[in-house]
PDB file of N, CA and C in Angstrom:
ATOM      1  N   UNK A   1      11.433  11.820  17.021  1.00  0.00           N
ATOM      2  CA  UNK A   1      11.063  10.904  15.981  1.00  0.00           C
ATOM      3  C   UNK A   1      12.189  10.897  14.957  1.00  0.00           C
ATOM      4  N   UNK A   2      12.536   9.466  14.431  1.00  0.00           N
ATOM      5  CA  UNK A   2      13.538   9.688  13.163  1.00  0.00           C
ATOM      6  C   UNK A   2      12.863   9.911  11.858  1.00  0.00           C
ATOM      7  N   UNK A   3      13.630  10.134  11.202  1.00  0.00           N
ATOM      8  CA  UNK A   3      13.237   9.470   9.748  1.00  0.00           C
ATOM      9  C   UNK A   3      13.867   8.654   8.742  1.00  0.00           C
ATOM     10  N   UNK A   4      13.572   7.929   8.474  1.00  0.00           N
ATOM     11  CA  UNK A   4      14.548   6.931   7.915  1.00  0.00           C
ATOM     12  C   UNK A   4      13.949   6.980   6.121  1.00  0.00           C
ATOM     13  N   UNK A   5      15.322   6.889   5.559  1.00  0.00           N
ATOM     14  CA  UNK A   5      14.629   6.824   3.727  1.00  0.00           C
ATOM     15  C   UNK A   5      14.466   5.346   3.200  1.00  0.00           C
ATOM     16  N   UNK A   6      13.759   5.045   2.767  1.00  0.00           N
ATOM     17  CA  UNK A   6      13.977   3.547   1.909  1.00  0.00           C
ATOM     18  C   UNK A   6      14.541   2.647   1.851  1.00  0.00           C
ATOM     19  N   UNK A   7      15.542   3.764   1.203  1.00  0.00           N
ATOM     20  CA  UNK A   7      17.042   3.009   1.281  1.00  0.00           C
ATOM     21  C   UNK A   7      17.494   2.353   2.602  1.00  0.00           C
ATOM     22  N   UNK A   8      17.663   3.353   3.639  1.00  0.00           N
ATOM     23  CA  UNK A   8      17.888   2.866   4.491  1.00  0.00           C
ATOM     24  C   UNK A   8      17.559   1.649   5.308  1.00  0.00           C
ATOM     25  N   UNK A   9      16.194   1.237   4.467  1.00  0.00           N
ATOM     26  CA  UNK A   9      15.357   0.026   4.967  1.00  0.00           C
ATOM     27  C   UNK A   9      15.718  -1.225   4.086  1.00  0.00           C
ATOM     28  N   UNK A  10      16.648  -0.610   3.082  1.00  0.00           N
ATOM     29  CA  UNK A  10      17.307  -1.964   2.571  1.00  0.00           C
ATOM     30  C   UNK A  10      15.755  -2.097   1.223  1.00  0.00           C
ATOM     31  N   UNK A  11      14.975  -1.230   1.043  1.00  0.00           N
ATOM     32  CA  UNK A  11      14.156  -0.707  -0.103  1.00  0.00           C
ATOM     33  C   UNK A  11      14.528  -0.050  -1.523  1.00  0.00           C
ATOM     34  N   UNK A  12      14.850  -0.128  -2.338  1.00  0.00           N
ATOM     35  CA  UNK A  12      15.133   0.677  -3.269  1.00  0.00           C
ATOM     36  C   UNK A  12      13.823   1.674  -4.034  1.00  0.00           C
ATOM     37  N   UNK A  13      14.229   2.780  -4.937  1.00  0.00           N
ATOM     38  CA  UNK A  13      12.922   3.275  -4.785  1.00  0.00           C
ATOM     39  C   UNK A  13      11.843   2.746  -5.887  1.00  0.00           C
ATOM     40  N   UNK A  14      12.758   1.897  -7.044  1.00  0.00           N
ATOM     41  CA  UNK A  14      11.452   1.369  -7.694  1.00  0.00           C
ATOM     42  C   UNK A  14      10.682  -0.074  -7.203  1.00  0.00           C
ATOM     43  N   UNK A  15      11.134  -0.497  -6.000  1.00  0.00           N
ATOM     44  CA  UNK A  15      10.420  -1.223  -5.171  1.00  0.00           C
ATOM     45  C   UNK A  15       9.589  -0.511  -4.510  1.00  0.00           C
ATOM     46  N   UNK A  16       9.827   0.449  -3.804  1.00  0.00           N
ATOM     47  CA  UNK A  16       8.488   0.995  -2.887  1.00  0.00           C
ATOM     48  C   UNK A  16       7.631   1.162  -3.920  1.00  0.00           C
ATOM     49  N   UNK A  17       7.940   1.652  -4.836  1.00  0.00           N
ATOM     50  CA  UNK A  17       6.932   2.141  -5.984  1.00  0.00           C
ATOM     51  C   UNK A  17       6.251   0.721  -6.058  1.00  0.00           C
ATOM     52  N   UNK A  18       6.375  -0.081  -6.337  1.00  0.00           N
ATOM     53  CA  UNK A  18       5.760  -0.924  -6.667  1.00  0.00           C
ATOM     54  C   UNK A  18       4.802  -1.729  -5.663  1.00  0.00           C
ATOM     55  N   UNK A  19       5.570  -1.733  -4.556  1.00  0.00           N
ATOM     56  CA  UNK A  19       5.175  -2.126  -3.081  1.00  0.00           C
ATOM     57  C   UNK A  19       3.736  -0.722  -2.880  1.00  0.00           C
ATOM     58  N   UNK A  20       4.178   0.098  -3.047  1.00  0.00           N
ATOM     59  CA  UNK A  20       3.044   1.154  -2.654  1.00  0.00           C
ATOM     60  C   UNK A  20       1.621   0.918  -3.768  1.00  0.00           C
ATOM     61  N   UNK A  21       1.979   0.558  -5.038  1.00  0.00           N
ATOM     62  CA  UNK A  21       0.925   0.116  -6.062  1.00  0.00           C
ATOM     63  C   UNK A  21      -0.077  -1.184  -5.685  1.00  0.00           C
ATOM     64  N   UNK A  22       0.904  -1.755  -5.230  1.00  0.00           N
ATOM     65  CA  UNK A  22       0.248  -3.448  -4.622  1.00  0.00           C
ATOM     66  C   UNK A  22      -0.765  -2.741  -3.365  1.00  0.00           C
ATOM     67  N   UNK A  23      -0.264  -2.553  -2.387  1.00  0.00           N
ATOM     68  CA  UNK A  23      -1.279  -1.823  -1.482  1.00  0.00           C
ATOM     69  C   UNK A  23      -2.461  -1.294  -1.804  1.00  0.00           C
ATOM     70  N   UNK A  24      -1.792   0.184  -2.705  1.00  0.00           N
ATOM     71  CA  UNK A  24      -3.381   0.688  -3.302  1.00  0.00           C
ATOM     72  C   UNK A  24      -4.359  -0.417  -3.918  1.00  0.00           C
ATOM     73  N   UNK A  25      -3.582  -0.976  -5.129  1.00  0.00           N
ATOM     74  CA  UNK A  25      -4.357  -2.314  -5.335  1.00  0.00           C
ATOM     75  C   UNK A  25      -5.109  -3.029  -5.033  1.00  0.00           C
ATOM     76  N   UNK A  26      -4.775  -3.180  -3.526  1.00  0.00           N
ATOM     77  CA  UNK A  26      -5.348  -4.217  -3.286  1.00  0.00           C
ATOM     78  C   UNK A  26      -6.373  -3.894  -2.549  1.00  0.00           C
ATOM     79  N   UNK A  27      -6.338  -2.532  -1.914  1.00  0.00           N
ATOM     80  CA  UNK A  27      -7.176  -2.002  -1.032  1.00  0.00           C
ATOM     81  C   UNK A  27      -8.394  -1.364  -1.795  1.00  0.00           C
ATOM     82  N   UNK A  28      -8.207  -1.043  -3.104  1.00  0.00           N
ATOM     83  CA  UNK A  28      -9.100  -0.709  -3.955  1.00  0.00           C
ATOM     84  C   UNK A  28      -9.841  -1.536  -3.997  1.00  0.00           C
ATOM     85  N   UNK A  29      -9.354  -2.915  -4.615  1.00  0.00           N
ATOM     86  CA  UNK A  29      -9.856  -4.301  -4.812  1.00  0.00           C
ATOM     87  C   UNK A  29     -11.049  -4.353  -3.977  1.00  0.00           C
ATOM     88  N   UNK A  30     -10.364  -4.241  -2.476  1.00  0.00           N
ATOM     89  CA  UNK A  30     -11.479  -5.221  -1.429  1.00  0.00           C
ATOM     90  C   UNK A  30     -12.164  -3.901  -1.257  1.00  0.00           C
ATOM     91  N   UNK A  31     -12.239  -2.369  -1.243  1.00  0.00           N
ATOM     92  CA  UNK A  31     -13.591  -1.498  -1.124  1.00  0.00           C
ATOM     93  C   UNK A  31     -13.174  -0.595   0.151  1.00  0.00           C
ATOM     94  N   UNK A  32     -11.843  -0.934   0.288  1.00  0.00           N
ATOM     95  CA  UNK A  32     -11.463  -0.296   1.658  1.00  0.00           C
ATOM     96  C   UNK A  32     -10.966   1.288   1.660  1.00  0.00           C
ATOM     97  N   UNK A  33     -11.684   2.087   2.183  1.00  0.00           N
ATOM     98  CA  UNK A  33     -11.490   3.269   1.997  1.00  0.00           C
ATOM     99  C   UNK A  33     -10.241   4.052   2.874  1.00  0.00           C
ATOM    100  N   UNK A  34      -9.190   5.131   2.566  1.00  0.00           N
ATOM    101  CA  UNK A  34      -8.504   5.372   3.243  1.00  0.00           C
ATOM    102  C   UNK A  34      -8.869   6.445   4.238  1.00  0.00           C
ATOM    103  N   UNK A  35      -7.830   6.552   5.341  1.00  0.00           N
ATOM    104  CA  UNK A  35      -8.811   7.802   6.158  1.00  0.00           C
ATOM    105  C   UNK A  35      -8.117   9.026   6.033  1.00  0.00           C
ATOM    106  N   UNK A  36      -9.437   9.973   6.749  1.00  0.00           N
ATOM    107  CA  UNK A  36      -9.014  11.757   6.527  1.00  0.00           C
ATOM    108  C   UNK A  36      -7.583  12.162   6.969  1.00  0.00           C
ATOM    109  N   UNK A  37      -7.248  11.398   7.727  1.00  0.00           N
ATOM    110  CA  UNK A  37      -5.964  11.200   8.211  1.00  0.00           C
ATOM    111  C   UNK A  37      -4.938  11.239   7.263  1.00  0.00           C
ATOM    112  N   UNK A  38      -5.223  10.366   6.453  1.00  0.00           N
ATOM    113  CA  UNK A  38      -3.769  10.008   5.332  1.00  0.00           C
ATOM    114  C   UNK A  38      -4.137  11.004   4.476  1.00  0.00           C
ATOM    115  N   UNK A  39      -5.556  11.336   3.487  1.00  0.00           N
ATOM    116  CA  UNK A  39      -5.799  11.742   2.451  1.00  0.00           C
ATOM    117  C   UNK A  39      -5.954  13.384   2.972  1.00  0.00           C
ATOM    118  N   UNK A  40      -6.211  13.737   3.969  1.00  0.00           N
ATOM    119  CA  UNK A  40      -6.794  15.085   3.685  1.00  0.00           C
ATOM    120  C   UNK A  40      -7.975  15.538   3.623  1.00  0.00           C
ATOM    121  N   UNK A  41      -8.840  14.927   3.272  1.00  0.00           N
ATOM    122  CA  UNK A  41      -9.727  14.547   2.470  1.00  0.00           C
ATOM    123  C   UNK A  41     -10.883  14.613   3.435  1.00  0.00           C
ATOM    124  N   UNK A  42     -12.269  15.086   3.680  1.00  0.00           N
ATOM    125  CA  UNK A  42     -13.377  15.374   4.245  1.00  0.00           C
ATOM    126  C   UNK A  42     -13.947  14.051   4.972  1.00  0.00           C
ATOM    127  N   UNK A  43     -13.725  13.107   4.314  1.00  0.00           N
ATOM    128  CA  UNK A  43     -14.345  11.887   4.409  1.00  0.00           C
ATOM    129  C   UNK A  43     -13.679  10.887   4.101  1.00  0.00           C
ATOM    130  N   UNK A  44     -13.785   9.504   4.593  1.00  0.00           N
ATOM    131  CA  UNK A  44     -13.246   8.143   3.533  1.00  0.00           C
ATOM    132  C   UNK A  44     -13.505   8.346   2.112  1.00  0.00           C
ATOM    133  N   UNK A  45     -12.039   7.954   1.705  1.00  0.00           N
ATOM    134  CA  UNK A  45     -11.929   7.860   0.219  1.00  0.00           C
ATOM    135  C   UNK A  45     -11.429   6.616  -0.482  1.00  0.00           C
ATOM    136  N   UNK A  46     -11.648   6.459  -1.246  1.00  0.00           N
ATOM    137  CA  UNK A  46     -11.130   4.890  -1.975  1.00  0.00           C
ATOM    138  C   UNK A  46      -9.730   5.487  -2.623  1.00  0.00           C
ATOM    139  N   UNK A  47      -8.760   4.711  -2.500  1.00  0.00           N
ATOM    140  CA  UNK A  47      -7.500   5.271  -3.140  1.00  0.00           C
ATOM    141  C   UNK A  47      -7.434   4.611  -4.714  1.00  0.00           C
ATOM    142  N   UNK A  48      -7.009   4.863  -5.738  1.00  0.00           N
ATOM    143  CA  UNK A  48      -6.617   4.333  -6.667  1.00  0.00           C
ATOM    144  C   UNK A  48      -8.467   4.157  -7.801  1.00  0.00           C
ATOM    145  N   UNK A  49      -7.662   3.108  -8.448  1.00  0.00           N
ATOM    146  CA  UNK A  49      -8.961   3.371  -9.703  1.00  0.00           C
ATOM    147  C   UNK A  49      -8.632   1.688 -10.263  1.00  0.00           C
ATOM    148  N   UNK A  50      -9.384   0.869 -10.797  1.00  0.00           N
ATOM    149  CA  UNK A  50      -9.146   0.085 -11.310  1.00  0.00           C
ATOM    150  C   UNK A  50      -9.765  -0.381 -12.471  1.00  0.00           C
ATOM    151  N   UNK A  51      -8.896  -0.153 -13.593  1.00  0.00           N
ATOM    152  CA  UNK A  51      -9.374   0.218 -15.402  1.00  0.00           C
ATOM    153  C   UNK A  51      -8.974  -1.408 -16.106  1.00  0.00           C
ATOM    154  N   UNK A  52     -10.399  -1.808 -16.460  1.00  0.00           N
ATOM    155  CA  UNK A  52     -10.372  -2.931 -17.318  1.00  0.00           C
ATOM    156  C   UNK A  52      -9.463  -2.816 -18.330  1.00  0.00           C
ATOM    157  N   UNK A  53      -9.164  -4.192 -18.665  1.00  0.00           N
ATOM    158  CA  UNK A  53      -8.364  -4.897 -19.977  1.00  0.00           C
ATOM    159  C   UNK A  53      -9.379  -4.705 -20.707  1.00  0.00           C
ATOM    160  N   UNK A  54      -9.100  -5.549 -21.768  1.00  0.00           N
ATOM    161  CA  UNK A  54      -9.665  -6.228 -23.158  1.00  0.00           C
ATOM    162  C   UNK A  54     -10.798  -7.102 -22.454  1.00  0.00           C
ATOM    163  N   UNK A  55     -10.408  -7.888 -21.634  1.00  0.00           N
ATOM    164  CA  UNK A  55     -11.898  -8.655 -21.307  1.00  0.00           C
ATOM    165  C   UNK A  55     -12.575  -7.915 -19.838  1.00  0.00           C
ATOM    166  N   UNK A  56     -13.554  -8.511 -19.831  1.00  0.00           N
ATOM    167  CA  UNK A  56     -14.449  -7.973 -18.274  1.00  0.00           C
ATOM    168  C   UNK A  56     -13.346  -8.039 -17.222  1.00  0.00           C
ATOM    169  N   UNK A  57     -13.853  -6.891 -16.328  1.00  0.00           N
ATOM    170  CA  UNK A  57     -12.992  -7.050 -15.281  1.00  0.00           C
ATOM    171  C   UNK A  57     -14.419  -7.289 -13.697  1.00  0.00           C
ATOM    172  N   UNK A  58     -13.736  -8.650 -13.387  1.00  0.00           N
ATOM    173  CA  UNK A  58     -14.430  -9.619 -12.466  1.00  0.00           C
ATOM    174  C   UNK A  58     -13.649  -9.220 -11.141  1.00  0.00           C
ATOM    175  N   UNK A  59     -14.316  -8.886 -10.164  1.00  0.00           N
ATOM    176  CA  UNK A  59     -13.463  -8.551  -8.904  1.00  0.00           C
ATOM    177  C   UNK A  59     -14.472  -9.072  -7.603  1.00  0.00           C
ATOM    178  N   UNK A  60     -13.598  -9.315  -6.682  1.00  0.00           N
ATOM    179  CA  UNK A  60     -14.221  -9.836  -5.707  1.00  0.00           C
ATOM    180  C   UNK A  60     -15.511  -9.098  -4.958  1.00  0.00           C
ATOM    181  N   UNK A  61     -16.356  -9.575  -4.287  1.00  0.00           N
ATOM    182  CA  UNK A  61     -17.168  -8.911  -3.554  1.00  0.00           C
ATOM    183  C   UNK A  61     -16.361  -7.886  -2.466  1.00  0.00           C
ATOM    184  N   UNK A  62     -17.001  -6.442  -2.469  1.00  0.00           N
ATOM    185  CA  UNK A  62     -16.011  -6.229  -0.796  1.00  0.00           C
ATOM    186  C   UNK A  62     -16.271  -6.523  -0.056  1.00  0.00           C
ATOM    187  N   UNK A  63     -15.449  -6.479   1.002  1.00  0.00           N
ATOM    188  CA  UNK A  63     -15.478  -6.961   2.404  1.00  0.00           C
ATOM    189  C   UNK A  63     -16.802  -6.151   2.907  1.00  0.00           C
ATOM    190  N   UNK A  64     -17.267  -6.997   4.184  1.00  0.00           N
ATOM    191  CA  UNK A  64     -19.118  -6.759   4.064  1.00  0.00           C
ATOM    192  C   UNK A  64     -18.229  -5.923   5.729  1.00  0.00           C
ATOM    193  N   UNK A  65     -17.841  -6.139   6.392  1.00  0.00           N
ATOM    194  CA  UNK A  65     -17.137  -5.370   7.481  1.00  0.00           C
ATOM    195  C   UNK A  65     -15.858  -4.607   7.047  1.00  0.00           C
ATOM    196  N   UNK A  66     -15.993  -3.029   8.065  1.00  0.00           N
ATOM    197  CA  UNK A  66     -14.940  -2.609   7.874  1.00  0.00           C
ATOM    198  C   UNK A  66     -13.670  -3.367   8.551  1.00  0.00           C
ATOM    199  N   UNK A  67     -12.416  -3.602   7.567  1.00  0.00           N
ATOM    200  CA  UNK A  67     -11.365  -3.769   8.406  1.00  0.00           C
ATOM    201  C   UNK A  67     -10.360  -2.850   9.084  1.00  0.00           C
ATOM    202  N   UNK A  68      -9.649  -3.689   9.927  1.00  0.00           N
ATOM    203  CA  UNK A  68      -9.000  -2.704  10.458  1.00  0.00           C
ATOM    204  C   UNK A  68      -7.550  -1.382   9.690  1.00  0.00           C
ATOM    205  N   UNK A  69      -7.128  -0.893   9.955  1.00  0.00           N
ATOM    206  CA  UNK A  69      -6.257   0.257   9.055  1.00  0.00           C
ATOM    207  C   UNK A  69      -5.190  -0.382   8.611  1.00  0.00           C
ATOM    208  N   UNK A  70      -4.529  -0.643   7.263  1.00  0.00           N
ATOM    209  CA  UNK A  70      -3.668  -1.592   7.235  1.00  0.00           C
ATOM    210  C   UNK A  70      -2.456  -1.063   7.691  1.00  0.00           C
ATOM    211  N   UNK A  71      -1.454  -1.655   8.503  1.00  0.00           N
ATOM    212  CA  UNK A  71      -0.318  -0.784   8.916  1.00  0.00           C
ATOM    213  C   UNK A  71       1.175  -1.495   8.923  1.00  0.00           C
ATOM    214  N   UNK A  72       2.107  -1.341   7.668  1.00  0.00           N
ATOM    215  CA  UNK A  72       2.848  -1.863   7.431  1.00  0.00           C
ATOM    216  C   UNK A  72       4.683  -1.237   8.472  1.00  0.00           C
ATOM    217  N   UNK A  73       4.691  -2.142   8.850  1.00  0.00           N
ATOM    218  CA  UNK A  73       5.876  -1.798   9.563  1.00  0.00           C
ATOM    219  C   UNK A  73       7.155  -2.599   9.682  1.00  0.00           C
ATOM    220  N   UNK A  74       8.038  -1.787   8.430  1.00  0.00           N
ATOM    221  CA  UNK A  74       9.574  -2.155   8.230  1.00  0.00           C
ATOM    222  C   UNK A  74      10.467  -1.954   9.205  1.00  0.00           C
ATOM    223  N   UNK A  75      11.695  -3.171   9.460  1.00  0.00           N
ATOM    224  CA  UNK A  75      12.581  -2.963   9.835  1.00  0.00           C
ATOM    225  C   UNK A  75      13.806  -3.258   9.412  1.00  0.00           C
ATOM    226  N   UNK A  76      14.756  -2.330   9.708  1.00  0.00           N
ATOM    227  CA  UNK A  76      16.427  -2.174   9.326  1.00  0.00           C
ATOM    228  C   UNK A  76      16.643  -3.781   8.880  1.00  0.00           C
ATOM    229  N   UNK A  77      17.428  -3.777   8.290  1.00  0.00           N
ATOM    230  CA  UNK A  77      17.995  -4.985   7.649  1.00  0.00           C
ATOM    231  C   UNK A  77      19.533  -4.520   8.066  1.00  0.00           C
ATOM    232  N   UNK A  78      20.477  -5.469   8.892  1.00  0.00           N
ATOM    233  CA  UNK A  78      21.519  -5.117   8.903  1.00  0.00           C
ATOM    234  C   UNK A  78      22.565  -5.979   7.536  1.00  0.00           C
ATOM    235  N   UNK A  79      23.502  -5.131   7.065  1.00  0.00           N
ATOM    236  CA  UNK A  79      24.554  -6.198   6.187  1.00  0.00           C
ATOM    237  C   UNK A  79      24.851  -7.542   6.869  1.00  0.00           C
ATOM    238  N   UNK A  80      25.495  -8.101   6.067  1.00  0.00           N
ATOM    239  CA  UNK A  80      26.147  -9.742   6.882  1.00  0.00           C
ATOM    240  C   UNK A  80      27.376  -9.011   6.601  1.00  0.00           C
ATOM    241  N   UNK A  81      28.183 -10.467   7.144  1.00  0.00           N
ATOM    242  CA  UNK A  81      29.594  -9.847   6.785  1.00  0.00           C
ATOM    243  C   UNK A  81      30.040  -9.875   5.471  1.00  0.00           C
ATOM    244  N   UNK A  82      29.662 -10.501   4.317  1.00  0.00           N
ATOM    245  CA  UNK A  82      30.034 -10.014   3.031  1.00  0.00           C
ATOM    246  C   UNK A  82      29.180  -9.203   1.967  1.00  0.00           C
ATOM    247  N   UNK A  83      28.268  -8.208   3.317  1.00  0.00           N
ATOM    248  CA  UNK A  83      27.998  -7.069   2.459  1.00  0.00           C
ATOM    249  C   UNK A  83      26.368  -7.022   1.765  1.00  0.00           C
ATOM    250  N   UNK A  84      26.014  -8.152   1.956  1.00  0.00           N
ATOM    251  CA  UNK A  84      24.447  -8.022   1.612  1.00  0.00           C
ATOM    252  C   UNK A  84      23.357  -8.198   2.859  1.00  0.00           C
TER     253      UNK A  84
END
């Protein structure tokens, strides 16, 4: 198995950061719990927390079925020839 860093994916790291926030986000959002797998954790767990503003915080119904595991999969970005 390799391992490849971020970077290497043509990611920088306050993008993943942010990319990894959107995820939790969103998975919070819809009610989707993560598994013992990722967390450690005894059971499904909800990742993240989501803390009202100033006004109500209105969020969608969750999803009435479980979905499937979300599974994001990057690939290498090669340079062009002038470097980006």
């Amino acid at each position: 198995m390799s391992v490849l860093t971020s970077a290497a994916l043509g990611v920088s790291g306050r993008t993943k950061e942010a990319l990894e926030h959107t995820v939790l986000g969103f998975r919070a959002s819809d009610g989707a719990a993560a598994t013992p797998r990722v967390t450690g954790a005894r059971h499904p767990v909800l990742l993240g927390s989501i803390v009202p503003g100033a006004g109500p915080l209105r969020l969608p119904e969750p999803a009435r079925l479980p979905r499937d595991p979300l599974v994001l999969r990057l690939t290498p970005v090669q340079a062009g020839r002038d470097g980006r």
